[in-house]
Protein backbone atom coordinates (compact mmCIF):
# COMPACT_ATOMS: atom_id res chain seq x y z
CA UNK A 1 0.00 0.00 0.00
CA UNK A 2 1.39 3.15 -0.93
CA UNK A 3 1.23 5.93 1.28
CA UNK A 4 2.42 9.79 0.55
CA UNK A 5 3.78 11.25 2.41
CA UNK A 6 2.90 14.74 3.69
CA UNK A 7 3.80 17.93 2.23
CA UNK A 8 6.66 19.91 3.89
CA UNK A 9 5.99 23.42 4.41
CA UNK A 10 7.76 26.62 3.72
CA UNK A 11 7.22 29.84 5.56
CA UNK A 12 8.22 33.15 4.21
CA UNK A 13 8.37 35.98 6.89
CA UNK A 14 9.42 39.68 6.75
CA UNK A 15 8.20 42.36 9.28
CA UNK A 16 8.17 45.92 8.05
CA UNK A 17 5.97 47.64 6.16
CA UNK A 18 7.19 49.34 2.96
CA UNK A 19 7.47 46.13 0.53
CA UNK A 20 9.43 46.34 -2.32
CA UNK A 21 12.36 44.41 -4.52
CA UNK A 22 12.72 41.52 -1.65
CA UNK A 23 9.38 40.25 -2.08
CA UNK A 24 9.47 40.27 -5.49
CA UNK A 25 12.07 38.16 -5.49
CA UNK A 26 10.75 35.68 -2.46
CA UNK A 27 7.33 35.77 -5.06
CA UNK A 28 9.35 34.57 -7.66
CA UNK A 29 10.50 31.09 -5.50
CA UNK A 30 7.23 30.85 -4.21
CA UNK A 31 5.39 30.46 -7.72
CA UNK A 32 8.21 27.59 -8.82
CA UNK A 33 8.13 26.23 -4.91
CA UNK A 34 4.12 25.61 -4.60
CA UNK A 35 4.14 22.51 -7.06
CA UNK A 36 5.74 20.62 -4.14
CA UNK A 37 5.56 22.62 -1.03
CA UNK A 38 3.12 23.82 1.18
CA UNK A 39 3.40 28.06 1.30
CA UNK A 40 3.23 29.90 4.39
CA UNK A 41 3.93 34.03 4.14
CA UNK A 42 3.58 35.65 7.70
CA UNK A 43 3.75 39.47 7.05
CA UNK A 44 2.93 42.27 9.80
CA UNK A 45 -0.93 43.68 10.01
CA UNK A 46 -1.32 46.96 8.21
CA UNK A 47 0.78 45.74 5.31
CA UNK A 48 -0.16 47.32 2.00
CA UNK A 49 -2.93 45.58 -0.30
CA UNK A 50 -0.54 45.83 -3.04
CA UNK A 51 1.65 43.22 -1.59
CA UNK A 52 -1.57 41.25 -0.08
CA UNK A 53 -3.07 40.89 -4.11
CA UNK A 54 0.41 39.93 -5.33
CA UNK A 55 0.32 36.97 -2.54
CA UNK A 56 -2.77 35.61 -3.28
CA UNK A 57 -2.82 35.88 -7.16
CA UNK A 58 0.04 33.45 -7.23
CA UNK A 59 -2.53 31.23 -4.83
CA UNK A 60 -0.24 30.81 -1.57
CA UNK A 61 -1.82 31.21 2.08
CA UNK A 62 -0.79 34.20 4.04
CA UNK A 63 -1.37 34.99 8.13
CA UNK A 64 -0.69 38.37 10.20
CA UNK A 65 1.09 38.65 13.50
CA UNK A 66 1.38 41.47 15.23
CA UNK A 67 5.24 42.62 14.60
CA UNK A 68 6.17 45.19 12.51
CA UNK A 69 9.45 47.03 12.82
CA UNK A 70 10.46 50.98 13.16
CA UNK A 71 12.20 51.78 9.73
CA UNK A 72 11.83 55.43 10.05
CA UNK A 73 15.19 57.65 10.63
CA UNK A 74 16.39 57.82 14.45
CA UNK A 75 18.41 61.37 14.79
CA UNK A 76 18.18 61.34 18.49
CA UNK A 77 19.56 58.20 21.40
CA UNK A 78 15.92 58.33 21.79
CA UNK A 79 14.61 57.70 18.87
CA UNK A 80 16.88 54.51 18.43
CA UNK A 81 16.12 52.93 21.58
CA UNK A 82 12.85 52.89 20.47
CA UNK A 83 13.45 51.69 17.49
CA UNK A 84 15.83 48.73 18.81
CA UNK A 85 12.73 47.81 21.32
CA UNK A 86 10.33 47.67 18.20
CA UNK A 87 12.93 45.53 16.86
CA UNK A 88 13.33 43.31 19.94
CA UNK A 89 9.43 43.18 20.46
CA UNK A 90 8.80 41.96 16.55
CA UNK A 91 11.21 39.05 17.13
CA UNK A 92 10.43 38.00 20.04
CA UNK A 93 6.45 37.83 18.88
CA UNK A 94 7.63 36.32 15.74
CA UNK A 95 9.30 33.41 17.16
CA UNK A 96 6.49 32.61 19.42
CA UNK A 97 3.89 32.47 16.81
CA UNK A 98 6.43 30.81 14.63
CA UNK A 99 6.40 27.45 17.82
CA UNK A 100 2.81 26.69 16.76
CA UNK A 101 4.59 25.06 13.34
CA UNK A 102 6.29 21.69 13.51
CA UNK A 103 9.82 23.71 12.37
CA UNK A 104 11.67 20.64 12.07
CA UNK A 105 10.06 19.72 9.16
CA UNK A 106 9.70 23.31 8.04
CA UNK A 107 11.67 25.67 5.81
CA UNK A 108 11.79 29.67 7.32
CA UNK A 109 13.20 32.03 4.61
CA UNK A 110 13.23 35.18 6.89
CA UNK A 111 14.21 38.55 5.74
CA UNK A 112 15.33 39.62 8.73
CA UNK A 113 19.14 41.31 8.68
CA UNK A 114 21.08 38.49 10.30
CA UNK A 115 23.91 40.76 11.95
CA UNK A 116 20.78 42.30 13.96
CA UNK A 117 18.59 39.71 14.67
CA UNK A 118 21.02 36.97 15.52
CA UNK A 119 19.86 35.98 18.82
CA UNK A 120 16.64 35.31 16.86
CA UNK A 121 18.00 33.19 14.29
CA UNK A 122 20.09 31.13 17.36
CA UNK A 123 16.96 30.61 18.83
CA UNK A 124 15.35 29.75 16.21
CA UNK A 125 17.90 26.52 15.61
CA UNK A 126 17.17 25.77 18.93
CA UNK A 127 13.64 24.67 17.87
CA UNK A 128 15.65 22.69 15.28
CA UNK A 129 14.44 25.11 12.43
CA UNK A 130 16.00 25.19 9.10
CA UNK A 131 16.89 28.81 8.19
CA UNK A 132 17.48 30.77 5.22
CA UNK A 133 17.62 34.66 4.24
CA UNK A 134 18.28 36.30 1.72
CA UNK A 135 21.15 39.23 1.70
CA UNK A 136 20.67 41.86 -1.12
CA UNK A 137 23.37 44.23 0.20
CA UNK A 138 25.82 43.49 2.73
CA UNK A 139 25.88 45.76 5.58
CA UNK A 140 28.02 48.65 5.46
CA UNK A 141 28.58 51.01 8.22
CA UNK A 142 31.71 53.74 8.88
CA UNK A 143 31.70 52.88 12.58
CA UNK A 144 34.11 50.64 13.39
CA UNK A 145 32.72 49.20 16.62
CA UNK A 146 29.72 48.52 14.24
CA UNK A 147 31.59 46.73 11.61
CA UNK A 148 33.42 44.49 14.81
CA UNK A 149 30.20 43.99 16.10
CA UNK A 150 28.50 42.90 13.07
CA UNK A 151 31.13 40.61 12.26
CA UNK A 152 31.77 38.79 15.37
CA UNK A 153 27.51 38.36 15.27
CA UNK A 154 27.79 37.12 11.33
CA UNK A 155 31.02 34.91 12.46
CA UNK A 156 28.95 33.49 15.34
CA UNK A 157 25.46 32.84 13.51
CA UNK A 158 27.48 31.39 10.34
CA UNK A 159 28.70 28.55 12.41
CA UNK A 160 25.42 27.23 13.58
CA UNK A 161 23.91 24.38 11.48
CA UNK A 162 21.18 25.00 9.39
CA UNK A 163 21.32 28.56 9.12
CA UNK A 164 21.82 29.72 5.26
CA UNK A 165 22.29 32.58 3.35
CA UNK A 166 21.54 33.44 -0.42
CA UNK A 167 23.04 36.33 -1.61
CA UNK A 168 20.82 38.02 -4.58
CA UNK A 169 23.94 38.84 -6.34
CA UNK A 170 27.62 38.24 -6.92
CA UNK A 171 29.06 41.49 -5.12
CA UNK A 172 27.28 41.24 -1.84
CA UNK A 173 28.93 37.36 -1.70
CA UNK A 174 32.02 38.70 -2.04
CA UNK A 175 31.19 41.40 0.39
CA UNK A 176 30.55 38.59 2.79
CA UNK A 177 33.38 37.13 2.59
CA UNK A 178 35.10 38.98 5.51
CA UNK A 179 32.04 38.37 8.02
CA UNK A 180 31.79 34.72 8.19
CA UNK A 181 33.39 31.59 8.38
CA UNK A 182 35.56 31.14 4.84
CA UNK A 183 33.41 27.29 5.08
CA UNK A 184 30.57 28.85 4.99
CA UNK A 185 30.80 31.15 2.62
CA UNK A 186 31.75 28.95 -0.47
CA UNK A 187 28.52 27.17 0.39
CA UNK A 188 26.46 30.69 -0.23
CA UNK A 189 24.17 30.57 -3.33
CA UNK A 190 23.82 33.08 -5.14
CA UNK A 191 20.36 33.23 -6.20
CA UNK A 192 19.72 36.55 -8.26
CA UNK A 193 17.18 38.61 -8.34
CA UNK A 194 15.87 38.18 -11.49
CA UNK A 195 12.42 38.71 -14.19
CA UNK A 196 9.94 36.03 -15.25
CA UNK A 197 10.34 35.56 -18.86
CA UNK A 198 6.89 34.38 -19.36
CA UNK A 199 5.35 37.70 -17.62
CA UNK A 200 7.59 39.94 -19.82
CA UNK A 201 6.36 38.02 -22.90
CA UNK A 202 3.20 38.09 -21.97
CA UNK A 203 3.28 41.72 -21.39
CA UNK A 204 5.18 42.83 -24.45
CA UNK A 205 2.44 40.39 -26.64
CA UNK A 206 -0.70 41.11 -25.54
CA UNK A 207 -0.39 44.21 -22.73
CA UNK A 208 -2.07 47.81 -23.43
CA UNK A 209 -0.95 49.31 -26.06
CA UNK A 210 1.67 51.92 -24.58
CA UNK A 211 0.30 54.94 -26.70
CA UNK A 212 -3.33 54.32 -24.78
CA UNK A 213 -1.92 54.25 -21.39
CA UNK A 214 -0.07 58.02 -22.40
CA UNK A 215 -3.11 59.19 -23.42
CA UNK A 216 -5.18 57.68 -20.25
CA UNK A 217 -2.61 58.98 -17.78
CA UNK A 218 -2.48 62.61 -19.39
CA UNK A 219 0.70 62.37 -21.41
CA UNK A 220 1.10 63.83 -24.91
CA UNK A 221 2.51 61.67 -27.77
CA UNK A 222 5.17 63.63 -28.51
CA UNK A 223 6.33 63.68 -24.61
CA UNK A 224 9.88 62.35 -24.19
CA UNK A 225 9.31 60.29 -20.35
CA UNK A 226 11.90 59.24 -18.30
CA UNK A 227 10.39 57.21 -15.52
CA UNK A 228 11.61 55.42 -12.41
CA UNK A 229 9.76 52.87 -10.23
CA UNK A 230 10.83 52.16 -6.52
CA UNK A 231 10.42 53.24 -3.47
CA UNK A 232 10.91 56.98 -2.82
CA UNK A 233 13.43 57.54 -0.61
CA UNK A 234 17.00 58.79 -0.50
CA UNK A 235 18.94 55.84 -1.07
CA UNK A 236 17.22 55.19 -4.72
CA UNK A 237 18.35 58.59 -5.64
CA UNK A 238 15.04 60.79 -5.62
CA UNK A 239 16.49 64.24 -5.36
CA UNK A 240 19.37 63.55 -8.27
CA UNK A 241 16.66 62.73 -10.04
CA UNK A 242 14.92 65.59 -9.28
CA UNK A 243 17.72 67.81 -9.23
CA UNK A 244 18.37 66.28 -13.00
CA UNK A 245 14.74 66.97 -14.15
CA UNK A 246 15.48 70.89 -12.95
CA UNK A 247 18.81 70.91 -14.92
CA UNK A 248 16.99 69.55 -18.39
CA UNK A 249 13.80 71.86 -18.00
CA UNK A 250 15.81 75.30 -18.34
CA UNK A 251 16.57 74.44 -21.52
CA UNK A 252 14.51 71.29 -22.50
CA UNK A 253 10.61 70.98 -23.78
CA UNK A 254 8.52 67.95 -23.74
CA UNK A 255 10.31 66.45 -21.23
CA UNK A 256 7.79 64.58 -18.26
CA UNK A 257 9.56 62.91 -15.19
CA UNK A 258 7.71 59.95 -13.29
CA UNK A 259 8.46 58.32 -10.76
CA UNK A 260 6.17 55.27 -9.79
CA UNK A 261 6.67 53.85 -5.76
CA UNK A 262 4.37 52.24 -3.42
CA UNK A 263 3.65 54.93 -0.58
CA UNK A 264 3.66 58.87 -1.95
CA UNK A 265 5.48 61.97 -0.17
CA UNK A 266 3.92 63.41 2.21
CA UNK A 267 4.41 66.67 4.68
CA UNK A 268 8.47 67.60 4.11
CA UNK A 269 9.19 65.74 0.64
CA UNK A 270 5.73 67.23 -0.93
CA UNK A 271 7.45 70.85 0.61
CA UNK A 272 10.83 69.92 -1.00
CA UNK A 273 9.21 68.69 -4.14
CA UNK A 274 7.18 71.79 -4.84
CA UNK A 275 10.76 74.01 -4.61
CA UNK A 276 12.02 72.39 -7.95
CA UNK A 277 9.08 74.32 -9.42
CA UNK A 278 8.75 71.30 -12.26
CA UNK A 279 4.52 71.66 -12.04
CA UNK A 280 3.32 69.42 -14.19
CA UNK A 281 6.71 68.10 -15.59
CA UNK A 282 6.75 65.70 -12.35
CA UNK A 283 4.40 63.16 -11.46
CA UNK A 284 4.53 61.17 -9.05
CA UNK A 285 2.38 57.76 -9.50
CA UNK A 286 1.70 55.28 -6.50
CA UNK A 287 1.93 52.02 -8.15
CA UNK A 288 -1.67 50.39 -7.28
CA UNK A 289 -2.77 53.03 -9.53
CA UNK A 290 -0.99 51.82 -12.28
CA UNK A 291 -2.79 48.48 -11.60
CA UNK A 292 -3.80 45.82 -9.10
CA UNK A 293 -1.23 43.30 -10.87
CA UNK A 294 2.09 42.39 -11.60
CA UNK A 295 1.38 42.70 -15.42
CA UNK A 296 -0.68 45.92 -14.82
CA UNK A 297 2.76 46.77 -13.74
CA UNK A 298 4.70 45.90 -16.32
CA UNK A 299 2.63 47.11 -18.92
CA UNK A 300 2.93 50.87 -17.15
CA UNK A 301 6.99 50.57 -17.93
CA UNK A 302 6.33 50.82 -21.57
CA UNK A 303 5.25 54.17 -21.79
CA UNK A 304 8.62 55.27 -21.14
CA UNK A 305 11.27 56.44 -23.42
CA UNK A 306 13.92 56.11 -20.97
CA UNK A 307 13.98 54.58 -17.28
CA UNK A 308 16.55 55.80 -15.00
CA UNK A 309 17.27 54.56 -11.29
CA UNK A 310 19.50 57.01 -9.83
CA UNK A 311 20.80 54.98 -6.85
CA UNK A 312 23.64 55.41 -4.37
CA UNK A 313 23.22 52.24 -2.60
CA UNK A 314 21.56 49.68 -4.25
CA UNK A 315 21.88 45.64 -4.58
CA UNK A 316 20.65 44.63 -7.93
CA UNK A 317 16.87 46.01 -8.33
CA UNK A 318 14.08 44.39 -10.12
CA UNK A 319 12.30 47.22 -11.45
CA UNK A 320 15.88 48.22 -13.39
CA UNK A 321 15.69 44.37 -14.60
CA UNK A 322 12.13 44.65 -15.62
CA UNK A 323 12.85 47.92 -17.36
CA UNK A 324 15.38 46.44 -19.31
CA UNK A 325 13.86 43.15 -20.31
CA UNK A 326 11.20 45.22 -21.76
CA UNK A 327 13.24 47.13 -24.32
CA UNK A 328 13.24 49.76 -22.08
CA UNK A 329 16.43 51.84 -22.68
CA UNK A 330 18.26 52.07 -19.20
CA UNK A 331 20.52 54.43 -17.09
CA UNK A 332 21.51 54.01 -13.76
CA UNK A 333 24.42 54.33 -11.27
CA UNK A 334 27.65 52.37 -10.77
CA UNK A 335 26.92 51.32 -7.32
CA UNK A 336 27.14 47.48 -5.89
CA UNK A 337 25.74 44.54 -8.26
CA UNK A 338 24.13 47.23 -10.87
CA UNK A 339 26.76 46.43 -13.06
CA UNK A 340 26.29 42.96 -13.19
CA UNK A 341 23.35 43.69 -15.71
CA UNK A 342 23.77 46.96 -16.81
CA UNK A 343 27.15 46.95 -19.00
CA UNK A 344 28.27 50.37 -19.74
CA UNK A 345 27.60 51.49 -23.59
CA UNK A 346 26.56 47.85 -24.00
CA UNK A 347 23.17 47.18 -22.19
CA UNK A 348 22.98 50.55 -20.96
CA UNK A 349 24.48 53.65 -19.64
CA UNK A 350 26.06 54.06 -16.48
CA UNK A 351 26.77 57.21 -14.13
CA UNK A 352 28.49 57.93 -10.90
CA UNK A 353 26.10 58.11 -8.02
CA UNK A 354 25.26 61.50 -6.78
CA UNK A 355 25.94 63.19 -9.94
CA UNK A 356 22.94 65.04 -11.19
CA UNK A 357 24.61 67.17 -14.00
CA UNK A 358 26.15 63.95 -15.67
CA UNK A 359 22.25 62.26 -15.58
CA UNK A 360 20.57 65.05 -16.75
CA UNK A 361 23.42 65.42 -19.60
CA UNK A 362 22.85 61.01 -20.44
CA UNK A 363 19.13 61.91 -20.50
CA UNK A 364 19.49 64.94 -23.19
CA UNK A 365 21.97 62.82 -25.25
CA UNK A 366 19.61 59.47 -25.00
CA UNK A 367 16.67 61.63 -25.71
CA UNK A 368 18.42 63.20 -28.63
CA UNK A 369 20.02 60.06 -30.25
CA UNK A 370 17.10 57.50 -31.25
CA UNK A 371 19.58 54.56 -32.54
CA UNK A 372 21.50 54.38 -29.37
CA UNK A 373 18.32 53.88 -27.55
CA UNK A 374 17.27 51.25 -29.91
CA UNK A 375 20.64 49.59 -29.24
CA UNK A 376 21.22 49.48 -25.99
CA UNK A 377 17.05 48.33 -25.39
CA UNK A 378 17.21 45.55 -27.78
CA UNK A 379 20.97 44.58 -26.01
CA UNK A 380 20.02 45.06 -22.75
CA UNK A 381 16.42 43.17 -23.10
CA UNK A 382 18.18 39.67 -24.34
CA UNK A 383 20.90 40.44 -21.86
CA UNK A 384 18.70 40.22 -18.89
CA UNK A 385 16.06 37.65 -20.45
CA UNK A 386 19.24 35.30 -21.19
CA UNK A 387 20.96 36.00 -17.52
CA UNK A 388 18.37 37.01 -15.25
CA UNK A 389 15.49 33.82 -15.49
CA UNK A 390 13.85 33.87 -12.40
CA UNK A 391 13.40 30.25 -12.66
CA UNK A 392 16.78 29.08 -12.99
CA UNK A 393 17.44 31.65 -9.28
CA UNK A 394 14.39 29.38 -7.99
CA UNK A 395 15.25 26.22 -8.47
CA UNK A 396 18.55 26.90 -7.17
CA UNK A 397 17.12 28.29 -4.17
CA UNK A 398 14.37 25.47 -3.89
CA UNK A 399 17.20 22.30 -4.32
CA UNK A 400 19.03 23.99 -1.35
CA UNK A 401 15.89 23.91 0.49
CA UNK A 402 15.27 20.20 -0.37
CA UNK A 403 19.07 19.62 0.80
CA UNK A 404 18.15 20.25 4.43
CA UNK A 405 16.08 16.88 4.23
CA UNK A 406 18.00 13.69 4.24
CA UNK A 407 15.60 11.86 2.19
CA UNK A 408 14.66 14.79 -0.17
């Protein structure tokens, strides 16, 4: 008599509240994973219904808890107490809730930052858990007490079985190499983020037409748009790329800046916003406006003539990949993994970070040179379509999952 056995479970948990590249990319294992697995993602309450309709249109079950961390700045000693206790709280609540699973026979891919939460990710071995996260950036500090810190947590947590790390892209393995154990780090995968080649098809074959989407959101057809899509904050580069837009309008027509993200400015951005004086040259779109899905999404990309992530820290981000496997011609900066996809005057342009003059002068000479944006769109879309298949980062990530198992 043949009898199956059950299906193991994997649980996906982050706890803050702004979502962005990272769950893309846990998404992505998740659709490839749920053939085989059971699919568990525990988020915090109050998370956005963006993220929420991206969970369950790939069909995997999703709970709340009650843990949410404090990712706003912390200028005074106050401020990051407070901050550490949020932290502190969320993990402690998390790993209770987490008991009620048999974690033995579980996977946990947590997106917590391992050289902060390390007492949680002991702790969690102590229940016998197998433990993975995912590193997009290694962490990076001037303070040297920090960096000692940090690595003497990293060398501690690296040692204990059945922890594991992915890195999402070559350079932050290599930045890990001086944190942990030199055992340990040859057995990192790196697991890139990366863009469903199915999805981009699909979009490119049968999305809105691109010219219909100008019109609906206001745009004239003769408007030259340079768009970026993430979350709008400093480290993605806002005000270069505001501070660009300002540059190109004194002398520029025609030219409309957009810049898509999940939560819009509010209070002191809006203020800072309004003193570029760009009117109706800027627009800011939050992306569940553009649509309630990930091809909704994608399809909004295509109204741009040029895409441009002006980033001074950055890991390797999807919405640059998913730009770029959409013929969308692509600048952005030479920061961490960026140019492990974006080859200078090959699949793309590349700038120094922080340098606002130099974008705005790439813009005018993309804008004004049609065959080098047909070039580097048609390059850099079978660049990242022949590198960057979200399947092939899956199934790396899922066989490393099935390794923790001695009978598979």
């Amino acid at each position: 008599m043949n009898v199956t056995k059950p299906r193991r479970q994997i649980i996906y948990v982050w706890n803050y509240l702004n979502w962005g590249g990272a769950q893309i990319y846990l998404l992505a294992i998740m659709k490839e994973a749920k053939a085989d697995w059971d699919i568990v993602v525990i988020l915090p309450f109050g998370s956005s219904q963006e993220i929420i309709n991206f969970i369950e249109q790939i069909g995997v079950r999703y709970e709340f808890i009650d843990a949410c961390i404090d990712n706003k700045t912390a200028p005074t000693i106050m401020r990051k107490l407070e901050r550490q206790w949020r932290r502190i709280r969320a993990e402690v609540i998390t790993f209770r809730y987490l008991r009620k699973f048999d974690l033995s026979q579980c996977i946990l891919h947590i997106d917590f930052a391992p050289w902060q939460s390390w007492i949680f990710y002991l702790a969690l071995r102590i229940r016998h858990a197998n433990v993975f996260t995912t590193l997009h950036n290694a962490p990076s500090t001037h303070a040297r007490w920090r960096k000692l810190a940090w690595k003497i947590r990293m060398q501690i947590v690296s040692r204990v079985r059945g922890f594991h790390i992915f890195a999402s892209n070559e350079y932050t393995k290599n930045e890990l190499r001086h944190l942990v154990n030199p055992t340990f780090w040859k057995r990192i995968a790196v697991t890139y983020t990366c863009v469903d080649p199915r999805q981009i098809g699909r979009t490119l074959e049968t999305g809105r037409d691109p010219k219909a989407l100008r019109k609906q959101y206001g745009f004239y057809a003769d408007d030259f748009i340079i768009l970026c899509v993430g979350q709008f904050i400093d480290r993605k580069g806002r005000w270069i790329f505001l501070d660009a837009a300002k540059i190109l309008n004194r002398e520029e027509t025609k030219l409309k800046f957009v810049w898509v993200g999940p939560v819009r400015p509010v209070g002191e951005e809006n203020r800072r916003i309004l003193e570029y004086e760009l009117g109706d040259d800027f627009r800011f779109i939050r992306s569940d406006e553009v649509g309630s899905t990930r091809e909704e999404v994608l399809e909004f990309f295509r109204i741009a003539d040029v895409f441009t992530l002006p980033s001074l820290l950055e890991g390797l981000p999807i919405a640059l990949l998913e730009a770029m496997a959409l013929g969308v011609p692509s600048i952005s900066t030479n920061v961490y993994a960026i140019p492990e996809a974006l080859r200078n005057g090959e699949t793309g342009l590349l700038i120094e970070p922080g340098d606002a003059e130099t974008l705005a002068r790439t813009i005018h000479n993309m804008k004004d040179d049609p065959i080098l944006r047909e070039k580097l769109a048609r390059a850099g879309s079978e660049f990242v379509l022949t590198h960057f298949d979200e399947r092939v980062a899956s199934q790396i990530a899922i066989s490393k999952y099935q390794g923790c198992f001695a009978d598979g």
